[in-house]
Protein backbone atom coordinates (compact mmCIF):
# COMPACT_ATOMS: atom_id res chain seq x y z
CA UNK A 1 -5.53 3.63 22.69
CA UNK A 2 -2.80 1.53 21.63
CA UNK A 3 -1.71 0.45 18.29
CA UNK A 4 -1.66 -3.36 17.66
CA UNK A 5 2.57 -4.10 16.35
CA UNK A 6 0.98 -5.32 13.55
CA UNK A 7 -2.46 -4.51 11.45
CA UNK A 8 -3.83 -2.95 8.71
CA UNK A 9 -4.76 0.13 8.48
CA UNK A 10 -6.32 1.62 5.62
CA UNK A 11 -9.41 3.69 4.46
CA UNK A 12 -12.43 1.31 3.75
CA UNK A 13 -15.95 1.06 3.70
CA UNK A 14 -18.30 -2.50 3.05
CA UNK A 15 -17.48 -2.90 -0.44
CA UNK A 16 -13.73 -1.56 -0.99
CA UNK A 17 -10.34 -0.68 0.43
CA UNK A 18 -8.14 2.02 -0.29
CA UNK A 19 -4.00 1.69 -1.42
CA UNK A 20 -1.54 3.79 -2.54
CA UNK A 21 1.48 3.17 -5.40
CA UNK A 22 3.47 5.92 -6.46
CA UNK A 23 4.79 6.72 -10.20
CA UNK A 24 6.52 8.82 -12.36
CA UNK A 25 3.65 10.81 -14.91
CA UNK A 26 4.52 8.52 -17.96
CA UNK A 27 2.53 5.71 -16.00
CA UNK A 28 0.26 7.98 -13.36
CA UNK A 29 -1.67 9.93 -16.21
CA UNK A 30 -2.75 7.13 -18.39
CA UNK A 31 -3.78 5.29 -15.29
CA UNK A 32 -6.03 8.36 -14.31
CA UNK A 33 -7.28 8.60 -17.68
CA UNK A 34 -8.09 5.03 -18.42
CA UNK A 35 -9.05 4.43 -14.50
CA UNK A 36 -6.75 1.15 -14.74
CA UNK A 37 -3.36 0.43 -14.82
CA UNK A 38 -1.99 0.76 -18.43
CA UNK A 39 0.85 0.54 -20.45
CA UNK A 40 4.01 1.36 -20.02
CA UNK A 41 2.78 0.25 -16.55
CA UNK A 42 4.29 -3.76 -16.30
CA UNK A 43 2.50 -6.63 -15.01
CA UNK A 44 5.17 -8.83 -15.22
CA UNK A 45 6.53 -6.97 -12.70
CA UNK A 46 5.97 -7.54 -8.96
CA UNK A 47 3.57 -3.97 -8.03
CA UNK A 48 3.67 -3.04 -4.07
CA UNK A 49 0.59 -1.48 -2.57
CA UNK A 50 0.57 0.17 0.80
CA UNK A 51 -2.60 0.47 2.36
CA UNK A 52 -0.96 3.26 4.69
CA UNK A 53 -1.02 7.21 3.30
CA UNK A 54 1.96 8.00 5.50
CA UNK A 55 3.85 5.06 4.60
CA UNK A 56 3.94 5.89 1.03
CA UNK A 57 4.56 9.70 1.96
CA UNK A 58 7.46 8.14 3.20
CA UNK A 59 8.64 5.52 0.36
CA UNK A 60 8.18 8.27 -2.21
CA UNK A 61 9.19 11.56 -0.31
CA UNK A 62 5.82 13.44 -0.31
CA UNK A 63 5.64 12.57 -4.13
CA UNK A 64 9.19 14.07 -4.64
CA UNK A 65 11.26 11.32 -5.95
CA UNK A 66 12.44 10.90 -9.13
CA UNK A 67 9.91 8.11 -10.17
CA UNK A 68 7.31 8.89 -7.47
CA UNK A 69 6.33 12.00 -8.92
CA UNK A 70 2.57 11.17 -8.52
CA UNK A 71 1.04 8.91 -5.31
CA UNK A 72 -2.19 7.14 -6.71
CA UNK A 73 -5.27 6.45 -4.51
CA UNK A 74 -6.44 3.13 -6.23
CA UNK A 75 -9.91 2.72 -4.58
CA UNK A 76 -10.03 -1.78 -4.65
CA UNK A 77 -12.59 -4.18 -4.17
CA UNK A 78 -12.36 -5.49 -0.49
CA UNK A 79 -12.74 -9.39 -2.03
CA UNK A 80 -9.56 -8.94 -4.64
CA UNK A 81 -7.81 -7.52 -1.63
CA UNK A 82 -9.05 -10.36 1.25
CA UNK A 83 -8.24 -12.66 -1.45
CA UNK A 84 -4.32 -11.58 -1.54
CA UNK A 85 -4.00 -11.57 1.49
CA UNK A 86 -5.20 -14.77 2.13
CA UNK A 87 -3.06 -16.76 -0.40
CA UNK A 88 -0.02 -14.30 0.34
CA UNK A 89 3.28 -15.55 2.12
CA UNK A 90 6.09 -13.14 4.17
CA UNK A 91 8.55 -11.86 2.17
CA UNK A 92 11.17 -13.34 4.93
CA UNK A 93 11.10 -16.40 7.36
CA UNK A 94 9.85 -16.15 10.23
CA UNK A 95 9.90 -19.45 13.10
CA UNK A 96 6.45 -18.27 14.69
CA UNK A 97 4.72 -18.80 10.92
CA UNK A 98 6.98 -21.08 9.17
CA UNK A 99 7.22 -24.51 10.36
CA UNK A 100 11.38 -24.33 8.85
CA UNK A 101 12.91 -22.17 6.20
CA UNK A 102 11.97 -25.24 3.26
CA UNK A 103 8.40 -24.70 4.25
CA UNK A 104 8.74 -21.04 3.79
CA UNK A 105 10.94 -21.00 0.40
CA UNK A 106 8.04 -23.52 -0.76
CA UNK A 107 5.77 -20.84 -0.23
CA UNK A 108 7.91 -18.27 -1.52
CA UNK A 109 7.75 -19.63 -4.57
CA UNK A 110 4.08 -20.54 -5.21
CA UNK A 111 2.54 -17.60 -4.15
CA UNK A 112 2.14 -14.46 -6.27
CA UNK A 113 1.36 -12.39 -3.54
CA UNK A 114 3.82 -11.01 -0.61
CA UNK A 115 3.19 -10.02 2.68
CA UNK A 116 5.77 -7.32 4.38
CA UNK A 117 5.35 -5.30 7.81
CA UNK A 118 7.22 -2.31 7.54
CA UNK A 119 7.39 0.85 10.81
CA UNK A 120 4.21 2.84 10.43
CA UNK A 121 5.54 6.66 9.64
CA UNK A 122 4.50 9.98 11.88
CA UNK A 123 3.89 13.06 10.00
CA UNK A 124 7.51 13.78 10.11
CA UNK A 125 7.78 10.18 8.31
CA UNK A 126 9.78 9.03 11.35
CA UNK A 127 9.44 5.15 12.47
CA UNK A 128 6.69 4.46 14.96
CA UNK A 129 6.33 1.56 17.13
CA UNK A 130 4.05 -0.53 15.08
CA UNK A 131 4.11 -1.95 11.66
CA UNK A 132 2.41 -1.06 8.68
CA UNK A 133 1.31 -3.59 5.42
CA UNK A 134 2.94 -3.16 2.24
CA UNK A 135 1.44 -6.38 -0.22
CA UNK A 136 3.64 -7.00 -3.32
CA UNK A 137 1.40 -8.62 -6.13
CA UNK A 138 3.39 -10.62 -8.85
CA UNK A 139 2.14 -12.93 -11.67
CA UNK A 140 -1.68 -13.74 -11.61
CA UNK A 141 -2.37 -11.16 -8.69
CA UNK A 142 -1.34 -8.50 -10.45
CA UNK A 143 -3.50 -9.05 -13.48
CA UNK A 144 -6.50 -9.90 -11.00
CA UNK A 145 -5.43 -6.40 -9.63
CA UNK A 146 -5.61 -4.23 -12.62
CA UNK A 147 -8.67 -6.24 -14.56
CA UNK A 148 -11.08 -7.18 -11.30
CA UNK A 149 -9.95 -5.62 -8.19
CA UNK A 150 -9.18 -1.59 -9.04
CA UNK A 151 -12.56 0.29 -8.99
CA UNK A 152 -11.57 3.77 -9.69
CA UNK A 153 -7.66 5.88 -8.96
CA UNK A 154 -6.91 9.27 -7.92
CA UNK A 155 -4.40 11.35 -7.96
CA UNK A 156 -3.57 12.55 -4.51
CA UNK A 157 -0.60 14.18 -4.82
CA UNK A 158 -2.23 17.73 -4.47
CA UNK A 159 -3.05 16.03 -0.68
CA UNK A 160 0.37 14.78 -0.72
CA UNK A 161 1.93 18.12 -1.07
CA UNK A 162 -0.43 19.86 0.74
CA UNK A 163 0.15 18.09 3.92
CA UNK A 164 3.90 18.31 3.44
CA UNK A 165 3.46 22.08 3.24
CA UNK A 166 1.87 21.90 6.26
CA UNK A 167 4.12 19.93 8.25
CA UNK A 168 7.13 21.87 7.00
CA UNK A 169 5.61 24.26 8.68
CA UNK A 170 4.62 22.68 11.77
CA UNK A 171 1.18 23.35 11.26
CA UNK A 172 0.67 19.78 12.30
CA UNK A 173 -2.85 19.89 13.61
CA UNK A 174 -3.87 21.14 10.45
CA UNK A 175 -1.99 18.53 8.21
CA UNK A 176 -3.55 15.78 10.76
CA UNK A 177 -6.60 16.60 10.00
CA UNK A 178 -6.00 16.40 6.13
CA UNK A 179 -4.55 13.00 6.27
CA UNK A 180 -7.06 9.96 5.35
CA UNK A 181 -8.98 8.44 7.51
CA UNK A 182 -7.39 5.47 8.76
CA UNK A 183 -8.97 2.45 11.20
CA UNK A 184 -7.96 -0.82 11.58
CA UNK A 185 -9.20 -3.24 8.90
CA UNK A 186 -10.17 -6.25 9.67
CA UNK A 187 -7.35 -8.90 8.22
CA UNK A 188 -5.50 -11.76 9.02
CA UNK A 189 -2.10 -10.22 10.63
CA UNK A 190 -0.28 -13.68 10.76
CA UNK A 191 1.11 -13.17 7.18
């Protein structure tokens, strides 16, 4: 069946919606501990989560870059995440949304929340044909995000490196059928 260009796809159920970040161990492990985003972790800071396992595999090199050491499953409340996405605005112009590049900026600048579509990854983290969500939370969203939306994290970097183990080599049936389970969620895709 074929992929819509555009969707989310993530690993849900009725109540919440699982994304991944990525960090180095000085703000991973007292995230884990505290089972919410802590210091030195920075809210003043704009915070991208990627609903897509493979896409982060690919930002943060199977959990191998120097920052990225640990890939976080933070398990959210579906009505925090609906929520961003329904106040957020693209992180670029686009005609087909915007009504002119004013309208756009405008939005830009009110909105704590942005929306970008980024190539969905294969297992060898090459570009697919269709685009995967990453939502960058800034200002009130990310507060909202560590203090109402997070329900629990994990640390899935054992999975992370497991599958790359796997795929290195090219067992890939067996790392497919580690990777999360994945189905369209149901979300606005005009952002």
């Amino acid at each position: 069946m074929p992929h819509e260009i555009r969707a989310v796809r993530a690993v849900f159920d009725d109540e919440t919606i699982t994304v991944y970040q990525a960090y180095s161990a000085a703000i991973a492990l007292p995230a884990l501990d505290a089972q919410r985003f802590v210091p030195p972790f920075k809210r003043d800071r704009m915070t991208w989560i990627k609903p897509s396992f493979l896409w982060m595999m690919y930002r943060s090199g199977w959990a191998t870059k120097e920052g990225q050491e640990h890939v976080l499953a933070v398990r959210l409340r579906r009505a925090g995440f609906d929520a961003a996405l329904a106040g957020a605005c693209l992180s670029h112009y686009s005609p087909g949304v915007h009504a002119n590049r004013a309208e756009w900026s405008r939005l830009l600048r009110t909105s704590p929340v942005r929306v970008q579509w980024d190539p969905e990854r294969s297992l060898q983290l090459q570009p697919l044909g269709h685009r995967s969500l990453q939502l960058g939370l800034s200002g009130d969203a990310v507060h909202r995000y560590v203090d109402e939306w997070t329900v629990d994290i994990r640390d899935v970097t054992p999975l992370a490196h497991a599958i790359h183990g796997l795929v290195t080599a090219r067992a890939l049936d067996e790392a497919q059928a580690l990777l999360p389970d994945e189905r369209p969620y149901p979300a606005d895709r005009s952002r």
